[in-house]
C-alpha atoms as a PDB file:
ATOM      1  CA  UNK A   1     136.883  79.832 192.225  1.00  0.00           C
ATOM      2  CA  UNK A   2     139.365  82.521 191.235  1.00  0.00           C
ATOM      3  CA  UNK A   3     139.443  81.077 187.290  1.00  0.00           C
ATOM      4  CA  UNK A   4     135.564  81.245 187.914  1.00  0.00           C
ATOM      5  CA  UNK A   5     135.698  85.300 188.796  1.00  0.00           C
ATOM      6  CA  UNK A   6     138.229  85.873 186.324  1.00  0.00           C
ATOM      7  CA  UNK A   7     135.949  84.282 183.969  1.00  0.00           C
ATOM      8  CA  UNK A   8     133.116  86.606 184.987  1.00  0.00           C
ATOM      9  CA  UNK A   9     135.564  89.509 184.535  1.00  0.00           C
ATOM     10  CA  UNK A  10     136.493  88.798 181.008  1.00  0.00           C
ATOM     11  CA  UNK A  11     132.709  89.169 179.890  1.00  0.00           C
ATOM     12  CA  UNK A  12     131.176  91.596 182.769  1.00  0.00           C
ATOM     13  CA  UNK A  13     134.380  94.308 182.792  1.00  0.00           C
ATOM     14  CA  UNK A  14     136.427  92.736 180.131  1.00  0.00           C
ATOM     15  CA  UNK A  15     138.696  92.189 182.817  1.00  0.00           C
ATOM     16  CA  UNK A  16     140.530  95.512 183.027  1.00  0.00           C
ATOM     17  CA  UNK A  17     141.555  95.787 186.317  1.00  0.00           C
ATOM     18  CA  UNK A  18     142.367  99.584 187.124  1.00  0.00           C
ATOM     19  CA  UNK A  19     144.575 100.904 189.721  1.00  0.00           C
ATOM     20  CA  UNK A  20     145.201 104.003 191.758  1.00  0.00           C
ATOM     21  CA  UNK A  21     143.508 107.027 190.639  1.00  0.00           C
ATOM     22  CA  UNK A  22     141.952 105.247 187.684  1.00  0.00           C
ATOM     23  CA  UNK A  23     140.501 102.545 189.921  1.00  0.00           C
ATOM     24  CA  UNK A  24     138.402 105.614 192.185  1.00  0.00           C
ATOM     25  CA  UNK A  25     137.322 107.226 189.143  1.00  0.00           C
ATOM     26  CA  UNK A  26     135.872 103.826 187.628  1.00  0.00           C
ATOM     27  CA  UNK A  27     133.959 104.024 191.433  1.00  0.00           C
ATOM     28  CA  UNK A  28     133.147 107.441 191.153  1.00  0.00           C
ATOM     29  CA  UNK A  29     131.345 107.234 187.490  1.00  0.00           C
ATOM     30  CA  UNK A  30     129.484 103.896 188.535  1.00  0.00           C
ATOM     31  CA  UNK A  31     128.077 105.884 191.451  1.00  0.00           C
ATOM     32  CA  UNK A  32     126.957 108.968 190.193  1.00  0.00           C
ATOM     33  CA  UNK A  33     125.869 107.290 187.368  1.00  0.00           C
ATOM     34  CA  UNK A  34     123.576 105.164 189.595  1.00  0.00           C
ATOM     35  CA  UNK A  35     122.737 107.745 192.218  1.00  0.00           C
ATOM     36  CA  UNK A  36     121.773 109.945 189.218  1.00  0.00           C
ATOM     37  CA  UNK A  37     119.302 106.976 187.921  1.00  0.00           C
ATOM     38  CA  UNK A  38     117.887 106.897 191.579  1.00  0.00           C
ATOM     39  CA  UNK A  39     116.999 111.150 191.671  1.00  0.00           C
ATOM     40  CA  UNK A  40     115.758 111.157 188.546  1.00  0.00           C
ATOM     41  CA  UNK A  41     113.461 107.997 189.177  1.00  0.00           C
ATOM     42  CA  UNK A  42     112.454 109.374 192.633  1.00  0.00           C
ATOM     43  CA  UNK A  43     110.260 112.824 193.999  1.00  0.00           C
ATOM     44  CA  UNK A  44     113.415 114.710 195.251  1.00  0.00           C
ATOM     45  CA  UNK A  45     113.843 116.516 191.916  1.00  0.00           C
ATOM     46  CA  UNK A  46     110.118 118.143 192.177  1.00  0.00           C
ATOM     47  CA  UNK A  47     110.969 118.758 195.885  1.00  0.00           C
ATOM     48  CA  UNK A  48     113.769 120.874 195.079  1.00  0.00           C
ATOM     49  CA  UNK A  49     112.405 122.602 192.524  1.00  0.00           C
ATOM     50  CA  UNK A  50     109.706 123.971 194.496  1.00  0.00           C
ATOM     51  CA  UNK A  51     112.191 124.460 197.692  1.00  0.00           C
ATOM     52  CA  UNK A  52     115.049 126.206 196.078  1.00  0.00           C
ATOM     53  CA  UNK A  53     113.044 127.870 193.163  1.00  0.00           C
ATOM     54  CA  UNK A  54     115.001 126.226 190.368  1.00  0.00           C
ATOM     55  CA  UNK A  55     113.988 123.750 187.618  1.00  0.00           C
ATOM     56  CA  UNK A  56     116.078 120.503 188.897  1.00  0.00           C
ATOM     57  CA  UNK A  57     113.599 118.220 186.511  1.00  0.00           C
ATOM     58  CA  UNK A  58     115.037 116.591 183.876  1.00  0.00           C
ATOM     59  CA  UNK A  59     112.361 115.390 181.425  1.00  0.00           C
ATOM     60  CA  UNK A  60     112.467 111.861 179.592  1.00  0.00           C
ATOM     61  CA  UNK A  61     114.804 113.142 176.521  1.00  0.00           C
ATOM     62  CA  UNK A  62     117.156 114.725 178.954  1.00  0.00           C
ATOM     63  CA  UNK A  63     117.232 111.608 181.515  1.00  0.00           C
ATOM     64  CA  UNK A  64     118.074 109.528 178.192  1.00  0.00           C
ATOM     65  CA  UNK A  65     120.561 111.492 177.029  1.00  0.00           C
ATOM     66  CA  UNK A  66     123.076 111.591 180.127  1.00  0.00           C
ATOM     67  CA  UNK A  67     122.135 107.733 181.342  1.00  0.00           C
ATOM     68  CA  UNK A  68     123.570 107.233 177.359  1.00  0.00           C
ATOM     69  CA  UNK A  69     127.019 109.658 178.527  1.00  0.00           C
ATOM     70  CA  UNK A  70     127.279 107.307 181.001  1.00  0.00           C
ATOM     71  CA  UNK A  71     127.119 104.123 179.335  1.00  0.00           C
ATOM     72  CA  UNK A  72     129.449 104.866 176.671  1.00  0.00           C
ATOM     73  CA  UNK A  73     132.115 106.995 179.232  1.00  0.00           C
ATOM     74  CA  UNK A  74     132.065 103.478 181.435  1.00  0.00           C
ATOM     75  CA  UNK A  75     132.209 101.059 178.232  1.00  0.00           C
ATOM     76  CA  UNK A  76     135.159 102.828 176.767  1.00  0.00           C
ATOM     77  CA  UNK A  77     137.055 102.736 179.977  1.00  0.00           C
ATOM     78  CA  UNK A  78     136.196  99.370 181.667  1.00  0.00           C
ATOM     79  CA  UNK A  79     136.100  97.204 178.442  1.00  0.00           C
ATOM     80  CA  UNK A  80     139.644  97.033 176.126  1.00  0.00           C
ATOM     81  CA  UNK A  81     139.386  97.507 172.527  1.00  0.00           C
ATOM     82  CA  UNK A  82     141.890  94.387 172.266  1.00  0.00           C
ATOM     83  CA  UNK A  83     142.538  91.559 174.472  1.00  0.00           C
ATOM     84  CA  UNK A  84     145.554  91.450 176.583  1.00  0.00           C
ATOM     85  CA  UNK A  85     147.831  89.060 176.558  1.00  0.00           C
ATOM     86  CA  UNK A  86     147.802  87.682 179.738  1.00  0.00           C
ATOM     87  CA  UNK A  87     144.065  88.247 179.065  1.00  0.00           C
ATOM     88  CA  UNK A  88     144.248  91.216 182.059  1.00  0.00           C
ATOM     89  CA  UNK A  89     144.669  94.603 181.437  1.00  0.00           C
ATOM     90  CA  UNK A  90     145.145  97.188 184.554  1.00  0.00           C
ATOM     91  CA  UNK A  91     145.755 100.770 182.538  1.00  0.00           C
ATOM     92  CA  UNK A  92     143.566 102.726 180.160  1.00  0.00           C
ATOM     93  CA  UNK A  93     144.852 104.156 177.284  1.00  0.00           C
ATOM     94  CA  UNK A  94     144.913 107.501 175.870  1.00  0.00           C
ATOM     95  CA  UNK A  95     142.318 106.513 173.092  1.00  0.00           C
ATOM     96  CA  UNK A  96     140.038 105.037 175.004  1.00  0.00           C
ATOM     97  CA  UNK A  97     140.107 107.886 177.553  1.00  0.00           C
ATOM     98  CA  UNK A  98     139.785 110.275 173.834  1.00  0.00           C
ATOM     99  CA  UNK A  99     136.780 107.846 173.098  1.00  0.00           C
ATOM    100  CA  UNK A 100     135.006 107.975 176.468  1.00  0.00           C
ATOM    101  CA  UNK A 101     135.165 112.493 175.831  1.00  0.00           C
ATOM    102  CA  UNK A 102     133.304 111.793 172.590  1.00  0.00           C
ATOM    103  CA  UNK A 103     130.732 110.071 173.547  1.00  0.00           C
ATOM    104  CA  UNK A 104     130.197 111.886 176.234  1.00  0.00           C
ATOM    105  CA  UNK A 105     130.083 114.974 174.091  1.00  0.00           C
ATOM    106  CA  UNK A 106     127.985 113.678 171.493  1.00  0.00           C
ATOM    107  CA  UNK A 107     125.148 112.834 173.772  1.00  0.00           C
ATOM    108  CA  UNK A 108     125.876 116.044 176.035  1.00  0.00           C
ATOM    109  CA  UNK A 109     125.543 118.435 172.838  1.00  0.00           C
ATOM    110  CA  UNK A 110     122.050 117.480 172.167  1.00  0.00           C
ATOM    111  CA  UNK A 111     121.447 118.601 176.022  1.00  0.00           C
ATOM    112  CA  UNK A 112     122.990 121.802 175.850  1.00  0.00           C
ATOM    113  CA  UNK A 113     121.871 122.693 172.463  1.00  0.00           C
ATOM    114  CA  UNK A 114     118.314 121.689 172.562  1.00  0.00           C
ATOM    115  CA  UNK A 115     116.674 124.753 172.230  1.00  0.00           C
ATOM    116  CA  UNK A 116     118.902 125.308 168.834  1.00  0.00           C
ATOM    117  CA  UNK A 117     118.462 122.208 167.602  1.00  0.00           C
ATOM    118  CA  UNK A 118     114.743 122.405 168.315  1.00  0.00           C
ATOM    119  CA  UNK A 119     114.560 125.898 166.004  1.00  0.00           C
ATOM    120  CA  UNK A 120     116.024 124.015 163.083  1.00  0.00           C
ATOM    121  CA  UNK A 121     114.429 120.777 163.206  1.00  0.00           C
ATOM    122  CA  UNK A 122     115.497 118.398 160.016  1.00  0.00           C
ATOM    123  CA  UNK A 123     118.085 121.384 159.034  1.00  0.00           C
ATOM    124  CA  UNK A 124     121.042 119.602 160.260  1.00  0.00           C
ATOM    125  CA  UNK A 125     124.155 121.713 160.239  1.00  0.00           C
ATOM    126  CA  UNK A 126     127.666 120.888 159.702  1.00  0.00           C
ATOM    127  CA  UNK A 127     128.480 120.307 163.287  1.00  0.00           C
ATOM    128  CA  UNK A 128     125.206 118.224 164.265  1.00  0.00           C
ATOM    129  CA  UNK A 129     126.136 115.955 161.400  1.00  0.00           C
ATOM    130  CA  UNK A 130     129.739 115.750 162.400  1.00  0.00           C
ATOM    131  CA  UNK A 131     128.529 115.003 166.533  1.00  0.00           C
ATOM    132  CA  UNK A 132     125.944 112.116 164.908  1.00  0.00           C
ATOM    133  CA  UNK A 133     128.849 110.573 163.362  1.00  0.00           C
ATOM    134  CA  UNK A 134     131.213 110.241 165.869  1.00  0.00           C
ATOM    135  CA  UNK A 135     128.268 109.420 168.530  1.00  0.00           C
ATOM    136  CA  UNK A 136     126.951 106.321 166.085  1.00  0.00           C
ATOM    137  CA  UNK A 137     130.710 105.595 165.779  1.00  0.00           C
ATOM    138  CA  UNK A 138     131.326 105.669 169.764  1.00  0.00           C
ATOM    139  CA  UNK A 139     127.754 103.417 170.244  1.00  0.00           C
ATOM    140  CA  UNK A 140     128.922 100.911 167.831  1.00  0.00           C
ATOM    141  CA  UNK A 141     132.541 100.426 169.673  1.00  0.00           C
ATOM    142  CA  UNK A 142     130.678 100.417 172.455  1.00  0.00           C
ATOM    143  CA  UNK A 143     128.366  97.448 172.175  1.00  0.00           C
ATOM    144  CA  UNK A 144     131.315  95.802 169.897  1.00  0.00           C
ATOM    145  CA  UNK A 145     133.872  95.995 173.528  1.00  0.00           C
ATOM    146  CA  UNK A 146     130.755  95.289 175.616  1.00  0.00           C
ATOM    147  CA  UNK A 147     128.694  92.354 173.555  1.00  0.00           C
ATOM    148  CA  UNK A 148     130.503  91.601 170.915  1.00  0.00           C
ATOM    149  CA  UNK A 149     130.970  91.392 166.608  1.00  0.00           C
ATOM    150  CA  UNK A 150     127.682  89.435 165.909  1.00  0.00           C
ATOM    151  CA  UNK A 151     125.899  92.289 167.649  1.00  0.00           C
ATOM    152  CA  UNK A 152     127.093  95.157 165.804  1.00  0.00           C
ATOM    153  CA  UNK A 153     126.927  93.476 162.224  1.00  0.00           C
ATOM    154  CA  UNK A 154     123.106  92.804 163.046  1.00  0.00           C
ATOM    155  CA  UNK A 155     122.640  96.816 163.351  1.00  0.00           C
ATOM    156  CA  UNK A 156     125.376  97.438 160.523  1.00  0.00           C
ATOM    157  CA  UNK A 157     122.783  95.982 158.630  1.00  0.00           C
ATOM    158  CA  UNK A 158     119.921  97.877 159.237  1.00  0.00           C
ATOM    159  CA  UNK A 159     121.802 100.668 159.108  1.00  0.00           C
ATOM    160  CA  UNK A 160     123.178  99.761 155.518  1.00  0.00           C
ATOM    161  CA  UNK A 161     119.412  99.541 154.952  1.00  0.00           C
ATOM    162  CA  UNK A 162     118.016 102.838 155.269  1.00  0.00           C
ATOM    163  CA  UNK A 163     120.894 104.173 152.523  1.00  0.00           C
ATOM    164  CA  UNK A 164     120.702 101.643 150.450  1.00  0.00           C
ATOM    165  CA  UNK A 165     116.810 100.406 150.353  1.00  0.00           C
ATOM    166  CA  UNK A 166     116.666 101.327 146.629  1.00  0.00           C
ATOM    167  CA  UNK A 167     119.378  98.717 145.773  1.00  0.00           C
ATOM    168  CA  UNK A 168     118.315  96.582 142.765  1.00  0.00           C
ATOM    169  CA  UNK A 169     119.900  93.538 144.649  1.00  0.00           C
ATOM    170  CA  UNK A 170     116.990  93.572 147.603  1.00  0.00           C
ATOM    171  CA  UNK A 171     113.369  91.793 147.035  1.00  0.00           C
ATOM    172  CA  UNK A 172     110.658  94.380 145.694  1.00  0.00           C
ATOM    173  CA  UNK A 173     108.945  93.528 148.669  1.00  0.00           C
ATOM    174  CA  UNK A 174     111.348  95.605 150.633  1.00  0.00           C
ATOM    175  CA  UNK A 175     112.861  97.676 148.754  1.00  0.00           C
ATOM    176  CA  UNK A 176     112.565 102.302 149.184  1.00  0.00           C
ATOM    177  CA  UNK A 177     113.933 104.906 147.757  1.00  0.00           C
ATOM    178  CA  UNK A 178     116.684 105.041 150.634  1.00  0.00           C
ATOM    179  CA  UNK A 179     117.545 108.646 152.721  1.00  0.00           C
ATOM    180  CA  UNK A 180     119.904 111.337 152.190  1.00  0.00           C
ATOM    181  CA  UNK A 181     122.873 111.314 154.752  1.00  0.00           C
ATOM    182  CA  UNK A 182     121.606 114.295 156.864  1.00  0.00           C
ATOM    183  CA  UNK A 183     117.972 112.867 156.805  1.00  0.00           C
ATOM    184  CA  UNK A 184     119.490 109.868 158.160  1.00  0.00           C
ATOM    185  CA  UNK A 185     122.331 111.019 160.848  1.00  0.00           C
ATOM    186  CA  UNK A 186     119.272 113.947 161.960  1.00  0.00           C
ATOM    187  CA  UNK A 187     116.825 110.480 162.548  1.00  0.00           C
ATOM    188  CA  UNK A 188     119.449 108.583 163.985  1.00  0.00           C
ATOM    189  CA  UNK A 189     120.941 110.723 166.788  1.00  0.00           C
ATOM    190  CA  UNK A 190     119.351 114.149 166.418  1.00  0.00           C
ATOM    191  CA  UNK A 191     115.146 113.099 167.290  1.00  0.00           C
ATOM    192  CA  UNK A 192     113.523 110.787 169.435  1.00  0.00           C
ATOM    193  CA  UNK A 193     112.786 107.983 167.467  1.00  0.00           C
ATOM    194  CA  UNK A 194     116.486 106.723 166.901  1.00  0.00           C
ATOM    195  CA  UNK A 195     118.778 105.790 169.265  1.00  0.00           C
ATOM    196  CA  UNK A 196     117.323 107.794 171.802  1.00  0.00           C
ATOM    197  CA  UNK A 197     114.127 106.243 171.538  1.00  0.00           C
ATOM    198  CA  UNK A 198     111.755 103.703 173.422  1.00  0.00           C
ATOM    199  CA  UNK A 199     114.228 101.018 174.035  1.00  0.00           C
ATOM    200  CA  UNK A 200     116.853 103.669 175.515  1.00  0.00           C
ATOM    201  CA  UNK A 201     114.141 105.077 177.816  1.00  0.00           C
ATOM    202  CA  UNK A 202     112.731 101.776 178.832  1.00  0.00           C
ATOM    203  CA  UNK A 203     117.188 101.348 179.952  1.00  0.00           C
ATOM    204  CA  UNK A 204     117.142 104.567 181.496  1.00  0.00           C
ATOM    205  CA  UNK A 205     113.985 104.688 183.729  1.00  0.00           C
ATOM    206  CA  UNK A 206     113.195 100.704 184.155  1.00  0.00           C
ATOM    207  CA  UNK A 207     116.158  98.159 183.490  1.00  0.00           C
ATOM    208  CA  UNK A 208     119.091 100.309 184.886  1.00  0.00           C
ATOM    209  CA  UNK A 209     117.109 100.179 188.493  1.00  0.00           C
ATOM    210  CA  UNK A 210     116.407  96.223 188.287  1.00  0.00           C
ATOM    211  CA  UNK A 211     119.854  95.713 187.871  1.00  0.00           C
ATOM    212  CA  UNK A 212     120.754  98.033 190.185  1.00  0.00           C
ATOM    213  CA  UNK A 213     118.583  96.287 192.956  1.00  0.00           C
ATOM    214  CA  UNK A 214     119.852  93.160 191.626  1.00  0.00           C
ATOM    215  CA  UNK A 215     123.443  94.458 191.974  1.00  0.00           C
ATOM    216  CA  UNK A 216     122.798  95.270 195.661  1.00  0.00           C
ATOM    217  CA  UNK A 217     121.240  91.933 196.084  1.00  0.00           C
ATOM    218  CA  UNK A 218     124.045  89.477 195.214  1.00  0.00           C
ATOM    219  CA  UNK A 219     126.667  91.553 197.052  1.00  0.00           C
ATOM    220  CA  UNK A 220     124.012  91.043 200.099  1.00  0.00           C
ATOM    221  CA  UNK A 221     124.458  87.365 199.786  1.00  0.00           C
ATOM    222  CA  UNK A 222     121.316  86.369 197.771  1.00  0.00           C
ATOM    223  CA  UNK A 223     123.292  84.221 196.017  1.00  0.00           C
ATOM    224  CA  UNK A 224     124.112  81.784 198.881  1.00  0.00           C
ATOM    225  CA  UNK A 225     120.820  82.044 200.521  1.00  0.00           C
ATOM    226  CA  UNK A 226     118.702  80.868 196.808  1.00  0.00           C
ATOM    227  CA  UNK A 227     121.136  78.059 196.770  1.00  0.00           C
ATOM    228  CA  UNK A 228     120.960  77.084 200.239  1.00  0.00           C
ATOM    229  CA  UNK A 229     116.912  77.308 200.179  1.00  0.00           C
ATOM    230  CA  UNK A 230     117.143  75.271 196.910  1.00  0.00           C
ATOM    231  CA  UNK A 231     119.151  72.340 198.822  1.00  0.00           C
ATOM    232  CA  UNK A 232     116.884  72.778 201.689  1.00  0.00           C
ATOM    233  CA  UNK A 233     113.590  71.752 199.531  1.00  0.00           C
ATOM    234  CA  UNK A 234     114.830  68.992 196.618  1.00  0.00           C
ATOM    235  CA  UNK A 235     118.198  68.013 198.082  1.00  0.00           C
ATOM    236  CA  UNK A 236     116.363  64.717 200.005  1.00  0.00           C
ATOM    237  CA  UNK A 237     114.689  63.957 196.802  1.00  0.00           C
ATOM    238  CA  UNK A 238     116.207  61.212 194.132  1.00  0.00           C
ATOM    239  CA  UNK A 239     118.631  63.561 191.963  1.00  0.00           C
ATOM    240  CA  UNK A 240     118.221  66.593 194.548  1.00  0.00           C
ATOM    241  CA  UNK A 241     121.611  68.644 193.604  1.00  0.00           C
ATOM    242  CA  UNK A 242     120.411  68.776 189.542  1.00  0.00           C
ATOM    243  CA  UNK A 243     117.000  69.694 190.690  1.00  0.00           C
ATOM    244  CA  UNK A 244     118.351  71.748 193.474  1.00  0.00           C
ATOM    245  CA  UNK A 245     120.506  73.590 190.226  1.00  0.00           C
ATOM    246  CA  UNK A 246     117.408  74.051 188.189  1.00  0.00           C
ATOM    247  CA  UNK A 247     115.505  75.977 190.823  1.00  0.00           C
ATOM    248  CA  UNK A 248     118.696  77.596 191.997  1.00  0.00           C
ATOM    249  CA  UNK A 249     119.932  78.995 188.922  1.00  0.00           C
ATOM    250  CA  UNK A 250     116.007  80.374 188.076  1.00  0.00           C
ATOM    251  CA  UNK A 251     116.254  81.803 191.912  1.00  0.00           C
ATOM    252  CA  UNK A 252     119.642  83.719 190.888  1.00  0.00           C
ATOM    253  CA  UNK A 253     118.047  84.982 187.704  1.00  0.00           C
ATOM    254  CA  UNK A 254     116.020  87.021 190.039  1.00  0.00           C
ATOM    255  CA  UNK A 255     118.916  89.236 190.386  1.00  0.00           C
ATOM    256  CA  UNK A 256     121.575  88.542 187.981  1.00  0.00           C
ATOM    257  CA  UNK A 257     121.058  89.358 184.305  1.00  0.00           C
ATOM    258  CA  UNK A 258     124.162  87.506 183.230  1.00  0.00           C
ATOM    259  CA  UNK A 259     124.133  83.235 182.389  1.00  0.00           C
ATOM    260  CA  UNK A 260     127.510  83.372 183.140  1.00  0.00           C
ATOM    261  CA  UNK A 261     127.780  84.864 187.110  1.00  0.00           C
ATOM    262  CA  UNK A 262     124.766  82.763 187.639  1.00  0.00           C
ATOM    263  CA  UNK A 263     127.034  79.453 186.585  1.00  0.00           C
ATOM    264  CA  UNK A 264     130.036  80.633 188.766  1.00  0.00           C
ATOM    265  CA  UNK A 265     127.482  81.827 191.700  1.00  0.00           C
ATOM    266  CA  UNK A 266     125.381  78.293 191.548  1.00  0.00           C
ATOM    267  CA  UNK A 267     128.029  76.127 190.140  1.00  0.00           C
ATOM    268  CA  UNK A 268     130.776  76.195 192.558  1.00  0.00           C
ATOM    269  CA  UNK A 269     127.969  74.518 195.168  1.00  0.00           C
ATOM    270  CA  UNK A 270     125.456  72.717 192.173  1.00  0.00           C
ATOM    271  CA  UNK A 271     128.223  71.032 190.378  1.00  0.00           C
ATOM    272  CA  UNK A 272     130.742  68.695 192.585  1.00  0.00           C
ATOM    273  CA  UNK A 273     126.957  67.908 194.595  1.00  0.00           C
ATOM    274  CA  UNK A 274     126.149  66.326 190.956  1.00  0.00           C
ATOM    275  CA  UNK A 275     129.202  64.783 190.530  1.00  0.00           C
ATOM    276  CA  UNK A 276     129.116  62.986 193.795  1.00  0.00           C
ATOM    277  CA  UNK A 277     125.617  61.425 193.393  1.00  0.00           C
ATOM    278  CA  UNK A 278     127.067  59.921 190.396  1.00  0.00           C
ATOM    279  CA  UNK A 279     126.318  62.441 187.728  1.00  0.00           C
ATOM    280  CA  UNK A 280     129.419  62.477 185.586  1.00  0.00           C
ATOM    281  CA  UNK A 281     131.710  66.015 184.767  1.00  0.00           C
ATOM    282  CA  UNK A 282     129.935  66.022 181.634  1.00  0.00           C
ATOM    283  CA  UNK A 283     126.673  66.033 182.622  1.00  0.00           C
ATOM    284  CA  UNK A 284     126.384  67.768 185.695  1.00  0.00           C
ATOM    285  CA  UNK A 285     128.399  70.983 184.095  1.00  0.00           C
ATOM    286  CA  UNK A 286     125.218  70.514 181.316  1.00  0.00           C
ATOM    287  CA  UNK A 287     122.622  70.750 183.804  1.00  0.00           C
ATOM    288  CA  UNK A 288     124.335  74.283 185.782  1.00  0.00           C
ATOM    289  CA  UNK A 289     124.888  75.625 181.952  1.00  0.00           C
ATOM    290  CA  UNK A 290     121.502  74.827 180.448  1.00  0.00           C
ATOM    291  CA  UNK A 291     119.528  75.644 183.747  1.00  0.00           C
ATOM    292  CA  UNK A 292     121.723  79.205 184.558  1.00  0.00           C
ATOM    293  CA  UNK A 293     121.256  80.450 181.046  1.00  0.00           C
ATOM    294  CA  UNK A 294     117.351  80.192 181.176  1.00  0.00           C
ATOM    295  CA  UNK A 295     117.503  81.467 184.589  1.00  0.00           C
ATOM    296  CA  UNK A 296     118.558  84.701 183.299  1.00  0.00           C
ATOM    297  CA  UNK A 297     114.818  85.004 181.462  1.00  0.00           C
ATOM    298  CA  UNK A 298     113.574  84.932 185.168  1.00  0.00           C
ATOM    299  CA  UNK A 299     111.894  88.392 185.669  1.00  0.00           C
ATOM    300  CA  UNK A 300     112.724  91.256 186.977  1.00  0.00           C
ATOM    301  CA  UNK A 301     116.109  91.598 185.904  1.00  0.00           C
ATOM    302  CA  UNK A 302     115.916  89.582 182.543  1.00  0.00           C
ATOM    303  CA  UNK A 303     119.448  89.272 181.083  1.00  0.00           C
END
């Protein structure tokens, strides 16, 4: 079971494992982070505002912006760069702690500077240029620690696109007359329609509270009670534990977005069931696998 959590680790957290003061700041950011999703999703901002006489409303753009700070503070600081060793690491270096300020900053400056920016829309100057390039640099080792190469090539790609559409070597079909680098970096990070754009709000005011109710789920014991319920209703029935893993690992997609905790979470209980009614290693570890990652499709959470 511990080789199962570890295993969880390595993909979840990227199993760093902080300590001491490091450890209650890693607690501290996932909590404001969330209880900031849960004011800005709820009535007590408007309640303030009219009790204390100050605007406490943060509008869509705003909300987008710091849920984004977040994000990239937590993935610079909870997921390595490189791989340790011993496949554990426990301390956070000074570049990742230099990477986590940047992107930070970079999404902060278009909060504190909106009005300016606003005045001079599509006149990038020097220093909006110079904070979309490091924050497009900060997003892309972000989702490369957090999901991988494959994941960032796809988007290198698209990127590579919009300067190079004119490029004699793409179909007709799809080829443009390509952008400028400020036109670009201003779309990209400096308006609505790049990365902070639909698919960042839909994060910010939808997903981030499914997994959050998700989150507080499984650590209720959800988990246990799915499985056990599972058992309860196909267990008597000829192959019960594989059909009891089916429903049981669709049940856990309620509230886990991730194929792999819903293995380790159904597994440990699905998988020596299967074996003992005959199914071999082989095929009952098939049945957990294939069943766990389509239960992470199961709504609300939706890996």
């Amino acid at each position: 079971l511990s080789a199962a959590e570890e295993l969880v680790a390595s993909v979840e957290t990227g199993a760093r494992v902080p300590e001491g003061l490091t450890a209650r700041l890693f607690l501290c950011l996932a909590f404001s982070w969330s209880a900031f999703q849960l004011y800005v999703a709820s009535s007590v901002p408007f309640w303030l505002s009219q009790t204390l006489g100050a605007n406490l409303v943060f509008n869509n753009q705003e909300v987008r912006q710091i849920h984004l700070a977040f994000a990239l503070v937590l993935a610079m600081i909870a997921f390595p760069l490189f791989k340790a060793k011993d496949g554990r690491s426990n301390k956070v270096p000074v570049f990742d702690w230099a990477l986590a300020v940047l992107g930070a900053a970079s999404c902060l400056y278009l909060l504190f500077f909106k009005n300016e920016i606003s005045d001079r829309a599509g006149l990038p100057t020097t220093s909006d240029l110079m904070i979309s390039v490091i924050g497009m640099i900060t997003l892309g080792l972000a989702v490369y620690r957090s999901l991988g190469l494959p994941l960032v090539i796809v988007a290198s790609v698209f990127v590579a696109y919009v300067f190079f559409g004119d490029s004699p070597i793409l179909p007709d079909a799809i080829q443009w007359k390509g952008a400028s680098f400020g036109k670009a970096m201003w779309h990209y990070w400096m308006q609505t329609e790049g990365v902070f754009g639909v698919a960042l709000g839909v994060a910010a005011s939808m997903i981030f509270l499914f997994v959050l109710f998700g989150a507080f789920l499984e650590k209720a014991g959800a988990g246990n009670y799915f499985v056990q319920l599972a058992f309860a209703g196909l267990g008597h029935l000829r192959g019960g534990p594989a059909k009891a893993a089916v429903v049981a690992s669709a049940a856990s997609g309620l509230y886990s977005g991730s194929s792999i905790a819903n293995v380790v979470t159904t597994g440990t209980f699905t998988i020596p069931l299967m074996k003992r009614t005959g199914f071999s290693a082989e095929r009952a570890g098939a049945v957990e696998v294939a069943s766990s990652t389509n239960g992470q499709l199961t709504p609300p959470v939706m890996g």
